[in-house]
N, C-alpha and C. Protein backbone atom coordinates (compact mmCIF):
# COMPACT_ATOMS: atom_id res chain seq x y z
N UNK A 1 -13.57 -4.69 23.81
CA UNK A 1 -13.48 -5.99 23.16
C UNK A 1 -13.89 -7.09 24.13
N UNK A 2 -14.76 -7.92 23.94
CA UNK A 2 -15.23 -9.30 24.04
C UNK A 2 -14.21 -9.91 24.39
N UNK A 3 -13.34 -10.20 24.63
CA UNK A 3 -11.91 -11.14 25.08
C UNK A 3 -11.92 -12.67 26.05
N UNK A 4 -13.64 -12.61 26.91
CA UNK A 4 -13.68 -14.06 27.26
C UNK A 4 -14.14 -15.76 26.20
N UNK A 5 -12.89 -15.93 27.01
CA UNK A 5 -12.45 -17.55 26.23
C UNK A 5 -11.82 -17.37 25.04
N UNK A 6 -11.57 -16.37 24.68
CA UNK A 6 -10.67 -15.71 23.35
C UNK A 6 -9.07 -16.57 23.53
N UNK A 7 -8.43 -16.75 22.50
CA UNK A 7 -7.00 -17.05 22.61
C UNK A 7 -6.50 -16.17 21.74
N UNK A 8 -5.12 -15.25 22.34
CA UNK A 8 -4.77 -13.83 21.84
C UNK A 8 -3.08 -14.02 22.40
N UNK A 9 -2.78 -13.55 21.08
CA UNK A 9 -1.44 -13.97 21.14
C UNK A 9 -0.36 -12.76 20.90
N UNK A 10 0.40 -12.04 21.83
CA UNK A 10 0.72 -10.82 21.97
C UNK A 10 2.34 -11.16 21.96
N UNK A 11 2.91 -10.16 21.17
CA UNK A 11 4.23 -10.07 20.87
C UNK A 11 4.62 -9.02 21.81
N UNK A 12 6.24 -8.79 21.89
CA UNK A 12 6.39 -7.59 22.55
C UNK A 12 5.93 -8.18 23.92
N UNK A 13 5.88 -9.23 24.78
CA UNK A 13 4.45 -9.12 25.85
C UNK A 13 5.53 -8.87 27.20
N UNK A 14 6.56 -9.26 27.43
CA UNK A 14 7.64 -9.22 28.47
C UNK A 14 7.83 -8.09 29.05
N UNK A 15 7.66 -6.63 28.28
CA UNK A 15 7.63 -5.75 29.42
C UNK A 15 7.07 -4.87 28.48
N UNK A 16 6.83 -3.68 29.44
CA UNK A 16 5.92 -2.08 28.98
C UNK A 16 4.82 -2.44 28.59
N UNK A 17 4.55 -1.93 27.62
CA UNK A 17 3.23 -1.84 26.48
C UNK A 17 2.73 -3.33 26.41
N UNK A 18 4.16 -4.64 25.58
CA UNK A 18 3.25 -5.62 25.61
C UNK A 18 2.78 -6.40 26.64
N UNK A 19 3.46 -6.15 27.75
CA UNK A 19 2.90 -6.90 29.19
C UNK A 19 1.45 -6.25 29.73
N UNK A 20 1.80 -5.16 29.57
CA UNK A 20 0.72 -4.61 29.91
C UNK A 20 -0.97 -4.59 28.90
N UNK A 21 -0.92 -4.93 27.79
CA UNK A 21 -1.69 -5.68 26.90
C UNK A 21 -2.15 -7.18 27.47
N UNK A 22 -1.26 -7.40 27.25
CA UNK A 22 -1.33 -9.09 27.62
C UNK A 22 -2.36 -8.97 29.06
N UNK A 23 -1.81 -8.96 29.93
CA UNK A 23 -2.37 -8.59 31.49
C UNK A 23 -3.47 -8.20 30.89
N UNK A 24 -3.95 -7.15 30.66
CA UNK A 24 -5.52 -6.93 30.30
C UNK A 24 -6.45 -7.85 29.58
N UNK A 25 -5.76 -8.57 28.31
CA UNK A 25 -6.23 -9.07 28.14
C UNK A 25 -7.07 -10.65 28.85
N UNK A 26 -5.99 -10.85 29.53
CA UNK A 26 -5.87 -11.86 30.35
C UNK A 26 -7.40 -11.46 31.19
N UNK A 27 -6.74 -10.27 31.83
CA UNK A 27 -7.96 -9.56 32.75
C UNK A 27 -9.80 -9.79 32.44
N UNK A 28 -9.93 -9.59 31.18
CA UNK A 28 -11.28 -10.12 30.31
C UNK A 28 -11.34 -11.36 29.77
N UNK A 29 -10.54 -12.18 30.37
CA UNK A 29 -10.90 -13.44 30.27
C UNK A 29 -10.33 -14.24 29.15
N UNK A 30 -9.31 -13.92 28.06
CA UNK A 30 -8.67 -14.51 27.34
C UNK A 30 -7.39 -15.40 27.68
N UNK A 31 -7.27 -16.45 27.36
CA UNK A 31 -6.09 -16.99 27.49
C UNK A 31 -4.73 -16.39 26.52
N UNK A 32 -3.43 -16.40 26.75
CA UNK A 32 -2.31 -15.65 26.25
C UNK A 32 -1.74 -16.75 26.03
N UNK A 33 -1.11 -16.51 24.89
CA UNK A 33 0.30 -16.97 24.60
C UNK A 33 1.26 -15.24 24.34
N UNK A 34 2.59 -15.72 25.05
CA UNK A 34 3.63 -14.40 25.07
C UNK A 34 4.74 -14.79 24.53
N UNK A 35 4.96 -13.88 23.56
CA UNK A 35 6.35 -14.15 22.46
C UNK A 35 7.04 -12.53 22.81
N UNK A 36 7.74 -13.33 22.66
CA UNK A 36 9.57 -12.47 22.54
C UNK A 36 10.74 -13.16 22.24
N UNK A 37 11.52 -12.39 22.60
CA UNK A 37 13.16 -13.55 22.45
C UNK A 37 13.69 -13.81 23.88
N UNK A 38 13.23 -13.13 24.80
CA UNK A 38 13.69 -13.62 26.33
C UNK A 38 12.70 -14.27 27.10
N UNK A 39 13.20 -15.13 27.51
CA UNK A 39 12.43 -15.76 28.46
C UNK A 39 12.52 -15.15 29.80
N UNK A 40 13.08 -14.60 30.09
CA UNK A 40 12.99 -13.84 31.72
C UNK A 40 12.07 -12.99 32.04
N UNK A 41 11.77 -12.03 30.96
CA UNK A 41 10.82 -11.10 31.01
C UNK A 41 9.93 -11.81 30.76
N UNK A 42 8.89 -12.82 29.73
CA UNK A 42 7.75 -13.15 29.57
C UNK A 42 7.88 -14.03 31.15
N UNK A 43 8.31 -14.69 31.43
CA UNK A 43 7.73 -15.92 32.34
C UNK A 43 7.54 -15.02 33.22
N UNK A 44 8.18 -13.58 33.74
CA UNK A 44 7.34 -12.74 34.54
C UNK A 44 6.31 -12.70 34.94
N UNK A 45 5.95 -12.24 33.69
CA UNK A 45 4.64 -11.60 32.73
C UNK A 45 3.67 -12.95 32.67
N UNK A 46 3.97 -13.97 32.73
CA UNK A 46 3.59 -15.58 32.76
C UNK A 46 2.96 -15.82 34.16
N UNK A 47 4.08 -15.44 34.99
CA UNK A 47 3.14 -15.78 36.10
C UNK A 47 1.78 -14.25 37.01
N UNK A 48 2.02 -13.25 36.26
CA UNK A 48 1.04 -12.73 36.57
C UNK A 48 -0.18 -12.82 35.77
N UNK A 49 -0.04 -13.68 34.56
CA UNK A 49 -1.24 -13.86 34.00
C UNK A 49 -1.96 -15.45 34.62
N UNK A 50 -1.04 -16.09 35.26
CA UNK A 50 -1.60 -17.35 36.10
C UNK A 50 -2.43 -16.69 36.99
N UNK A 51 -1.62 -15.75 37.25
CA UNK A 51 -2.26 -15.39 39.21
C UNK A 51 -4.23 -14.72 38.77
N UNK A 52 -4.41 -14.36 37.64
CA UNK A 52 -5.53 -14.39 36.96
C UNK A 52 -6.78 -15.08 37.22
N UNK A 53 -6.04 -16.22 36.92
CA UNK A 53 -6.80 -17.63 36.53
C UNK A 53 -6.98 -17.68 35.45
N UNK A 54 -6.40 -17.16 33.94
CA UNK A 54 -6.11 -17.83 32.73
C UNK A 54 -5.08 -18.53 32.69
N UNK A 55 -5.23 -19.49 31.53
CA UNK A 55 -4.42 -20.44 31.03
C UNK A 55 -3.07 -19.21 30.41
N UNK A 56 -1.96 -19.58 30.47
CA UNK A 56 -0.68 -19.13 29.38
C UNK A 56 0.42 -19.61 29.02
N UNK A 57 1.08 -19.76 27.90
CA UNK A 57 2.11 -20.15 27.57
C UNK A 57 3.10 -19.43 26.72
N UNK A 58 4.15 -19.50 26.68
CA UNK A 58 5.55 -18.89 26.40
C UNK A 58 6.45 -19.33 25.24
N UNK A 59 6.21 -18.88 24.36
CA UNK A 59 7.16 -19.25 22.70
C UNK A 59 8.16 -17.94 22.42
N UNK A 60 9.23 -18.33 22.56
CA UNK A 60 10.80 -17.48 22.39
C UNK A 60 10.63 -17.47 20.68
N UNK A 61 10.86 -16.51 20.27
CA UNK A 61 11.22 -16.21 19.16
C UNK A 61 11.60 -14.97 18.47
N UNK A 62 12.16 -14.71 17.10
CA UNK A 62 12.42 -13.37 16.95
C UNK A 62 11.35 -12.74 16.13
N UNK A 63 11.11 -12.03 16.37
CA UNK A 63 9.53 -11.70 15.77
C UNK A 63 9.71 -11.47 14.55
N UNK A 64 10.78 -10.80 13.81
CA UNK A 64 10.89 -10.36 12.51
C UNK A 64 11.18 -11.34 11.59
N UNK A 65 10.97 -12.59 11.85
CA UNK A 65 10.77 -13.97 10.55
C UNK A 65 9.33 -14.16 10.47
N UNK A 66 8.68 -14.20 9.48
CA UNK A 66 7.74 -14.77 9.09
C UNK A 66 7.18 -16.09 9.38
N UNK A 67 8.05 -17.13 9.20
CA UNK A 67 8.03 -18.28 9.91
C UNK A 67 7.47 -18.75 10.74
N UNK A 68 8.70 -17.92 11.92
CA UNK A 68 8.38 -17.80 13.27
C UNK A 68 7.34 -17.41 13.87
N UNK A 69 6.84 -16.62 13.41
CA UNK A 69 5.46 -15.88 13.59
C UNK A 69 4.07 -16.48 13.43
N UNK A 70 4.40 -17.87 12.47
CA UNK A 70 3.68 -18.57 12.18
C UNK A 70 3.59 -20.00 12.61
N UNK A 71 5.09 -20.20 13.55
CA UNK A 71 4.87 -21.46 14.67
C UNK A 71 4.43 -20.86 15.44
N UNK A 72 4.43 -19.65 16.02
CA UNK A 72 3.94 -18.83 17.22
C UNK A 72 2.61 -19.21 17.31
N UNK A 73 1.72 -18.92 16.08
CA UNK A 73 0.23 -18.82 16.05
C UNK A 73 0.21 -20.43 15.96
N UNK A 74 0.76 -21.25 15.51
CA UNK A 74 0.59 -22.71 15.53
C UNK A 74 0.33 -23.56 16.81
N UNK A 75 1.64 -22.78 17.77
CA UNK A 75 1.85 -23.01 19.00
C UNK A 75 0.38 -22.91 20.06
N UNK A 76 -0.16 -21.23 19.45
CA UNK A 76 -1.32 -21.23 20.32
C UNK A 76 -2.42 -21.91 19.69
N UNK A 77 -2.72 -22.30 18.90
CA UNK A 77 -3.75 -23.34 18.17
C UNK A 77 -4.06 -24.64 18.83
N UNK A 78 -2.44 -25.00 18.81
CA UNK A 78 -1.93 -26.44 19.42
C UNK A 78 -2.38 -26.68 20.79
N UNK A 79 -1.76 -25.42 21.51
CA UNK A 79 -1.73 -25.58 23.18
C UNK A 79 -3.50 -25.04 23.29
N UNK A 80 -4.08 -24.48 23.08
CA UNK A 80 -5.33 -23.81 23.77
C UNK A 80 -6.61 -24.25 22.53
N UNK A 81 -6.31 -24.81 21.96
CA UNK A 81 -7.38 -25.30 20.71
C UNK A 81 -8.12 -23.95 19.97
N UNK A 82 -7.53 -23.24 19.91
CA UNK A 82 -8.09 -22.01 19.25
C UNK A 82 -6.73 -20.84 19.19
N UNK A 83 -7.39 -19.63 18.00
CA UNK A 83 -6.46 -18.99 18.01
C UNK A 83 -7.65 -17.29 17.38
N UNK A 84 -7.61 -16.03 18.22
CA UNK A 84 -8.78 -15.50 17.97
C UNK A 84 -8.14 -13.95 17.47
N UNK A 85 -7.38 -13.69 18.51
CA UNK A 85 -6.87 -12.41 18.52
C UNK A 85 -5.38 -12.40 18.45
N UNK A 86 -4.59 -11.44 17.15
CA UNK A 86 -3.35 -11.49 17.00
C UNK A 86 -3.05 -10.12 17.44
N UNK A 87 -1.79 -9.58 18.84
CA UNK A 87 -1.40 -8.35 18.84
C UNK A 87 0.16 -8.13 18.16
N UNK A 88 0.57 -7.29 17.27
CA UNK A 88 1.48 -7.29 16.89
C UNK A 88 2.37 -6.07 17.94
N UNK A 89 3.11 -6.34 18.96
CA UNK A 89 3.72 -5.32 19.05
C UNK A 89 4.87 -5.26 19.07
N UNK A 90 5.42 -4.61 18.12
CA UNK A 90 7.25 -4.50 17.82
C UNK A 90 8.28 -3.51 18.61
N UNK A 91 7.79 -3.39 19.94
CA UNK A 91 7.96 -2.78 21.05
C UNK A 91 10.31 -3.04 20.80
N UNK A 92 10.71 -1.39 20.13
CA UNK A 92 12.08 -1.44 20.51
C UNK A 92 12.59 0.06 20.72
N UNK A 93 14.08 -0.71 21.21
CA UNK A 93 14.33 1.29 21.68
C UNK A 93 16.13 1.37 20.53
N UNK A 94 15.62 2.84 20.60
CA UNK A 94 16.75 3.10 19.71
C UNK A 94 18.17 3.19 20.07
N UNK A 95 19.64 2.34 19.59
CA UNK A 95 20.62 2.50 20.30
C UNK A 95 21.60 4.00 20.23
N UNK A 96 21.13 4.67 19.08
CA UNK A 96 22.09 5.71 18.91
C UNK A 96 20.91 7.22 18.52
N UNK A 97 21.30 8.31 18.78
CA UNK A 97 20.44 9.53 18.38
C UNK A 97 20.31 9.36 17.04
N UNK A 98 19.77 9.93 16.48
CA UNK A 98 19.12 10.07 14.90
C UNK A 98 19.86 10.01 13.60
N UNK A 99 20.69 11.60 14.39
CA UNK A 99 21.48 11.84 13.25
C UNK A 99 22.57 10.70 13.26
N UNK A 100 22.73 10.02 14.29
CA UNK A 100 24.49 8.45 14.18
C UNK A 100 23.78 7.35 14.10
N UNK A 101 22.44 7.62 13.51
CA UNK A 101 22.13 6.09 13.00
C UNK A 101 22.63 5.70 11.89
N UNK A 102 23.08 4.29 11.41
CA UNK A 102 24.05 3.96 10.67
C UNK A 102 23.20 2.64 9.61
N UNK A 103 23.06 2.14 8.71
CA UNK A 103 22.55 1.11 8.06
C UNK A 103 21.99 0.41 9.15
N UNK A 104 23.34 -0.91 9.79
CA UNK A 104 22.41 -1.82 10.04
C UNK A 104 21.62 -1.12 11.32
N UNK A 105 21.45 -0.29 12.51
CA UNK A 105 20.39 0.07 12.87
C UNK A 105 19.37 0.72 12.32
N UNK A 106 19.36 0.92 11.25
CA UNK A 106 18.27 1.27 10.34
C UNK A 106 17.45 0.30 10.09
N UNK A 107 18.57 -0.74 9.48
CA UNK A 107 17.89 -1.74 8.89
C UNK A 107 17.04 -2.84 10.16
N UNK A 108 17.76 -2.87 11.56
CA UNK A 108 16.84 -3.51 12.44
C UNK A 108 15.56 -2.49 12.90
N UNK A 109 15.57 -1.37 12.63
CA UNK A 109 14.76 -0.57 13.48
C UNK A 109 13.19 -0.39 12.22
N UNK A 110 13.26 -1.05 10.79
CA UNK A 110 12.85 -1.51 9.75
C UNK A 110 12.58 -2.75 9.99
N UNK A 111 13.00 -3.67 10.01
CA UNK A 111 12.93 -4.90 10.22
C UNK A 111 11.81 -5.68 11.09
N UNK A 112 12.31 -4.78 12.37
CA UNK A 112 11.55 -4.88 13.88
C UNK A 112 10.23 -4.22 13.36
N UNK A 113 10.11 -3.13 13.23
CA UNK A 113 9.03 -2.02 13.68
C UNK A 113 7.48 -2.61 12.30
N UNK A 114 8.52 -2.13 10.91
CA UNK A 114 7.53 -2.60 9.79
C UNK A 114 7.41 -4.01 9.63
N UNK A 115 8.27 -4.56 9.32
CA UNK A 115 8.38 -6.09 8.99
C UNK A 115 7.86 -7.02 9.79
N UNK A 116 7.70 -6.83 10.79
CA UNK A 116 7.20 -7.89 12.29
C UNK A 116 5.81 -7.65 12.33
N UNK A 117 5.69 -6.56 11.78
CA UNK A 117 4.20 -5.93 11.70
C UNK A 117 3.68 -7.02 10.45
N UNK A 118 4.01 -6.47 9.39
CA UNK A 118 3.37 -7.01 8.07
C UNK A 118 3.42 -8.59 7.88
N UNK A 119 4.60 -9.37 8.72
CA UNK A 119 4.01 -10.86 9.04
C UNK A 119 3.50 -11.34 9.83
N UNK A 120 3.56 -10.39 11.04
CA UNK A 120 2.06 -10.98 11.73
C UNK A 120 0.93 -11.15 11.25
N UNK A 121 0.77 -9.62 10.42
CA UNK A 121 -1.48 -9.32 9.94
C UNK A 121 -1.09 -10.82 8.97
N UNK A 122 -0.10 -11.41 7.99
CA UNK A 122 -0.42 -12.08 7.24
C UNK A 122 -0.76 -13.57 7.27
N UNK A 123 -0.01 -13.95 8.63
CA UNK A 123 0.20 -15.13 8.91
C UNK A 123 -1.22 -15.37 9.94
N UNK A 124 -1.71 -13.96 10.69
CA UNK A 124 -2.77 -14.33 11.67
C UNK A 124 -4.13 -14.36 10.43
N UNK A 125 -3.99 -13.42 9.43
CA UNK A 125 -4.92 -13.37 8.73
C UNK A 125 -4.81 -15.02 8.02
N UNK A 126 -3.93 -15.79 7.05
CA UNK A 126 -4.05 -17.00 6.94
C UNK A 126 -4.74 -17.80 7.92
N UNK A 127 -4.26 -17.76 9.18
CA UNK A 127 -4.84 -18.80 9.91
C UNK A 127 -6.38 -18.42 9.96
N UNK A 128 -7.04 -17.43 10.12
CA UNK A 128 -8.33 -17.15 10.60
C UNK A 128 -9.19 -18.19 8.99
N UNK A 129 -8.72 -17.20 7.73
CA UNK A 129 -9.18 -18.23 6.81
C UNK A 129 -8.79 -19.67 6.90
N UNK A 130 -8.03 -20.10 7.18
CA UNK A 130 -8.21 -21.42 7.74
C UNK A 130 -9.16 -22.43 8.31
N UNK A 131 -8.87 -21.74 9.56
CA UNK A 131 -10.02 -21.98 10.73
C UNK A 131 -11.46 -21.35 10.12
N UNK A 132 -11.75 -20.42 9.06
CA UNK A 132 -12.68 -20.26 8.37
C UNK A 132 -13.43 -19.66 9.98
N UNK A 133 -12.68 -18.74 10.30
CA UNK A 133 -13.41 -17.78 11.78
C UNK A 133 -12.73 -16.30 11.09
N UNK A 134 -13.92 -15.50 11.86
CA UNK A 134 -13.15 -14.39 11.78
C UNK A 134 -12.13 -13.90 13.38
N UNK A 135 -11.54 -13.19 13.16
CA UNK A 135 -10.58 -12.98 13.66
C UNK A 135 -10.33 -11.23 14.26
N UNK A 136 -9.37 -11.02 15.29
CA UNK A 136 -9.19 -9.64 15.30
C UNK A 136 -7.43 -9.82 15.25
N UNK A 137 -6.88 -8.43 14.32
CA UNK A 137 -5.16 -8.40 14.79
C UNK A 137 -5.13 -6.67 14.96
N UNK A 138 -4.38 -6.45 16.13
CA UNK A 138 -4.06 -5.55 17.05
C UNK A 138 -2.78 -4.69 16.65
N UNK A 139 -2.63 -3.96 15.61
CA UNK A 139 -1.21 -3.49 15.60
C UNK A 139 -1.11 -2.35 16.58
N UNK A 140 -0.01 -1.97 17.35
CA UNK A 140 0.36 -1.41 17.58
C UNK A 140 1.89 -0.24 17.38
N UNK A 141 0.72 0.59 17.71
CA UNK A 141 1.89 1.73 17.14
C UNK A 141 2.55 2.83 18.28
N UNK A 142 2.39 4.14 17.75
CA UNK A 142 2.78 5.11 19.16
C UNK A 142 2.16 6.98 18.28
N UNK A 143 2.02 7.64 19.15
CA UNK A 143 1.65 8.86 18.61
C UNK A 143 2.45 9.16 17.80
N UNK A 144 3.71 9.00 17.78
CA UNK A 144 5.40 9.23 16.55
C UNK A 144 4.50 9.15 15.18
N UNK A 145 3.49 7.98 14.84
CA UNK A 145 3.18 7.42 13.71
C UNK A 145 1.80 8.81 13.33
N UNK A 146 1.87 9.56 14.23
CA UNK A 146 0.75 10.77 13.72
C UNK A 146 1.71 12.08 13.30
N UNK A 147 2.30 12.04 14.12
CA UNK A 147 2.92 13.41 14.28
C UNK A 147 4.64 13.71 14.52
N UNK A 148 5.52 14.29 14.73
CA UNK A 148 6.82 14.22 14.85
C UNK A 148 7.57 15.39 14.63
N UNK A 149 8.24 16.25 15.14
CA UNK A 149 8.75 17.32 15.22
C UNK A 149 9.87 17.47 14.34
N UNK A 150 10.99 15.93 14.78
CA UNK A 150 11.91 15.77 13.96
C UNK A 150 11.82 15.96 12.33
N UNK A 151 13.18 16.58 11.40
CA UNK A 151 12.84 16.68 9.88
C UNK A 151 13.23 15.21 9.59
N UNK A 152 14.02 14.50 10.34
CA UNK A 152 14.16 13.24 9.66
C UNK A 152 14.53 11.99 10.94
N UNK A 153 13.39 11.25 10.91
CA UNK A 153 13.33 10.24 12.16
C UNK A 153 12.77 8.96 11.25
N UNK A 154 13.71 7.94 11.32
CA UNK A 154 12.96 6.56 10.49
C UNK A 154 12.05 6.06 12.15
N UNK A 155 12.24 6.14 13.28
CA UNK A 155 11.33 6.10 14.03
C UNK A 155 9.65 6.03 13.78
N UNK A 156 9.66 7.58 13.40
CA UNK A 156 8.41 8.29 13.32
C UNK A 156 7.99 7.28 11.67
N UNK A 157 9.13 7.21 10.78
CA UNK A 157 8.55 6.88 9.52
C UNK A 157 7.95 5.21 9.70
N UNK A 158 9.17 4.66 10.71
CA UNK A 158 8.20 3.00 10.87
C UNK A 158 7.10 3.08 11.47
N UNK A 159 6.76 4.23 12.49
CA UNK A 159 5.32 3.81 13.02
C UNK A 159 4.49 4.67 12.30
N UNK A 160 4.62 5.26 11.21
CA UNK A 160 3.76 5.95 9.90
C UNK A 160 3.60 4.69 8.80
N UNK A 161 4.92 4.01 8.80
CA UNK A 161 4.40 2.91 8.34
C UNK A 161 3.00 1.74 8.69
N UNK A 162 3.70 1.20 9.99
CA UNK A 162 2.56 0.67 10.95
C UNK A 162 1.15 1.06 10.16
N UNK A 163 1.00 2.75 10.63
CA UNK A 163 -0.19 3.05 10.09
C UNK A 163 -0.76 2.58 9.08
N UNK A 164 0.18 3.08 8.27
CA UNK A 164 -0.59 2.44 6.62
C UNK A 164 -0.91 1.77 6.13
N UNK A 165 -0.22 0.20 6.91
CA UNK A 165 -0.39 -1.28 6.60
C UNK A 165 -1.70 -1.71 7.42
N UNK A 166 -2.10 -0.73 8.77
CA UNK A 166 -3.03 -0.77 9.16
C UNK A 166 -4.27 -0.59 8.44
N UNK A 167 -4.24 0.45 7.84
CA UNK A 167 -5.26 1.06 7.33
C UNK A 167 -6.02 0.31 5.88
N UNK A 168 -4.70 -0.21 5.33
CA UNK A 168 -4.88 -1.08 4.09
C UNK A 168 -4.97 -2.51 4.29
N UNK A 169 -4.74 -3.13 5.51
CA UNK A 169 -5.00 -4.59 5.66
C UNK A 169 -6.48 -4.55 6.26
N UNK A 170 -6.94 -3.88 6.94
CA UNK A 170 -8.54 -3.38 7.46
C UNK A 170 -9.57 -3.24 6.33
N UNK A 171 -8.87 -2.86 5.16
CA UNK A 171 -9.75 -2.57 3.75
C UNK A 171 -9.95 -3.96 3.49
N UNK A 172 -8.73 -4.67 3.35
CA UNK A 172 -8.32 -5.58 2.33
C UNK A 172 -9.20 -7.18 3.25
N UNK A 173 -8.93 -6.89 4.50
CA UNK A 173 -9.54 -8.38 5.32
C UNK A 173 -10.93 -8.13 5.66
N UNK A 174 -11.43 -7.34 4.97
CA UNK A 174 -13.02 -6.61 5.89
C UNK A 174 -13.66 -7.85 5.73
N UNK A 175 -13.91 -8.21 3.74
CA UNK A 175 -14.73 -9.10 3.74
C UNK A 175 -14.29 -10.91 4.35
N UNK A 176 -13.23 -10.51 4.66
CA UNK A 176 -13.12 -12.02 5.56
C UNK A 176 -13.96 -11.85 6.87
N UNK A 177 -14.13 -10.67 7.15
CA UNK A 177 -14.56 -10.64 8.86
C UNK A 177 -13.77 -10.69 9.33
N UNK A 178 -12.34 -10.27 8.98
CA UNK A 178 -11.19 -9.59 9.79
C UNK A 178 -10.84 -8.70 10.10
N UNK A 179 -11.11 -8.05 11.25
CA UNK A 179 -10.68 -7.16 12.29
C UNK A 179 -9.66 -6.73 12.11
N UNK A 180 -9.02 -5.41 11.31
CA UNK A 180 -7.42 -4.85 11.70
C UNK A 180 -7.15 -3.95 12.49
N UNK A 181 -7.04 -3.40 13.25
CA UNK A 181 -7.23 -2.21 14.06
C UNK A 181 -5.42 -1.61 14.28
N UNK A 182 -5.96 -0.31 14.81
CA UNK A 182 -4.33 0.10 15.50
C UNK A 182 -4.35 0.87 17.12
N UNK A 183 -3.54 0.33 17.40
CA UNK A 183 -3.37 1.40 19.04
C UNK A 183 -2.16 2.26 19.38
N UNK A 184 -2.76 3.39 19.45
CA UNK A 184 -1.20 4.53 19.37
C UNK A 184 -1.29 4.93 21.19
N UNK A 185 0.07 4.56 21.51
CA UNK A 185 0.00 4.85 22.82
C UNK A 185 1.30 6.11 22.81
N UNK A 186 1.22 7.01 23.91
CA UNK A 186 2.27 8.19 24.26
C UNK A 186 3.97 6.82 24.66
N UNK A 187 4.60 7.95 24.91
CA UNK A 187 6.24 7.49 25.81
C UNK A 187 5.70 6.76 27.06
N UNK A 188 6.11 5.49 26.90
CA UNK A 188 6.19 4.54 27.90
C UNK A 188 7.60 4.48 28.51
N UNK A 189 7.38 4.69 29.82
CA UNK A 189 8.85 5.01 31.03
C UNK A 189 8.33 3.94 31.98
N UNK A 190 9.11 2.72 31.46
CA UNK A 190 9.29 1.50 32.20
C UNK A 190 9.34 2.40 34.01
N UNK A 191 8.26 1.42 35.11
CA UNK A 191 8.24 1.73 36.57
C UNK A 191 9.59 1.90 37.09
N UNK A 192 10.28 0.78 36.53
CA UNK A 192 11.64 0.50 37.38
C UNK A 192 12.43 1.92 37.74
N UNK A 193 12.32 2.74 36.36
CA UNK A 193 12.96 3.77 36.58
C UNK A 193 13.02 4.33 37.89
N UNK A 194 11.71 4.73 38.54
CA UNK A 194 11.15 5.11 39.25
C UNK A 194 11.67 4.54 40.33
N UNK A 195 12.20 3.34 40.71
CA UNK A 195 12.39 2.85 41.75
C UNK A 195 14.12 3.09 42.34
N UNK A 196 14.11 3.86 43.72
CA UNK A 196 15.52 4.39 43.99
C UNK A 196 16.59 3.15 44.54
């Protein structure tokens, strides 16, 4: 991807997968905006995308409002005069094994995974018709969303979800000249671990 002078706006961006997005992108020359709900982890992630030499900025929010998702993209419009590339990543970890998952972690692990997904493509896809540009949005997923050993994992079923909304918002935005794509990455084992 083309990514210089791009403005690309990555969820999830504070650690693992979405920092490590972000950073690349940064790397080819796009400016970032980084959303999450903590500020400790993005401004991290903030100042290694300075040390770059792109522009970046930092909007706290919870990804799974619609809304929100849509001052997010406002935010980067506002601050960087453009808005090009949306990454959705709903980057969470599970608090209990499978079988002692209970409603409401169901219902956040739904919420987070599908839902954060399906208002991002909608709100980045609005804006592109807007701005009357085409656009690219980035979902991300994980190999879970291909394959899965488990007989019953809502895990595996939200990032099978992912998929599908992928596959059908790519149909559905073609003739805008909107870009939907997906990226399935393996088990991400944060460095720290690693460190004694």
């Amino acid at each position: 991807m083309n990514s210089k002078r791009k403005v690309a706006l990555v969820t999830g961006a504070g650690q693992n997968t979405g920092r490590g997005i972000a950073l690349r992108l940064a790397k080819e020359g796009a400016d970032i905006v980084l959303v999450d709900k903590d500020a400790t982890p993005l401004n991290d992630t903030a100042d290694e995308i300075t040390a770059t030499g792109r522009r970046v900025s930092v909007f706290l929010i919870d990804i799974t409002g619609r809304e929100q998702l849509r001052d997010a993209i406002d935010h980067a419009e506002n601050t960087f005069g453009s808005f090009d590339i949306m990454v959705n990543n709903p980057g969470f970890e599970r608090e209990n094994a499978e079988a002692d998952i209970g409603y409401e972690e169901a219902q956040r692990l739904i919420n987070h995974g599908i839902q954060s997904t399906l208002w991002g493509i909608q709100v980045a896809a609005d804006k592109f018709r807007q701005r009357r540009q085409k656009g690219t949005i980035i979902n991300i997923s994980s190999t879970a969303g291909h394959e899965n050993s488990s007989l019953v994992d809502i895990h595996t079923a939200s990032k099978m979800a992912v998929r599908v909304l992928t596959q059908a918002a790519s149909k559905e935005l073609a003739t805008d000249g909107i870009i939907v794509t997906l990226q399935c990455f393996g088990t991400i084992i944060p460095a720290a671990r690693y460190v004694s």
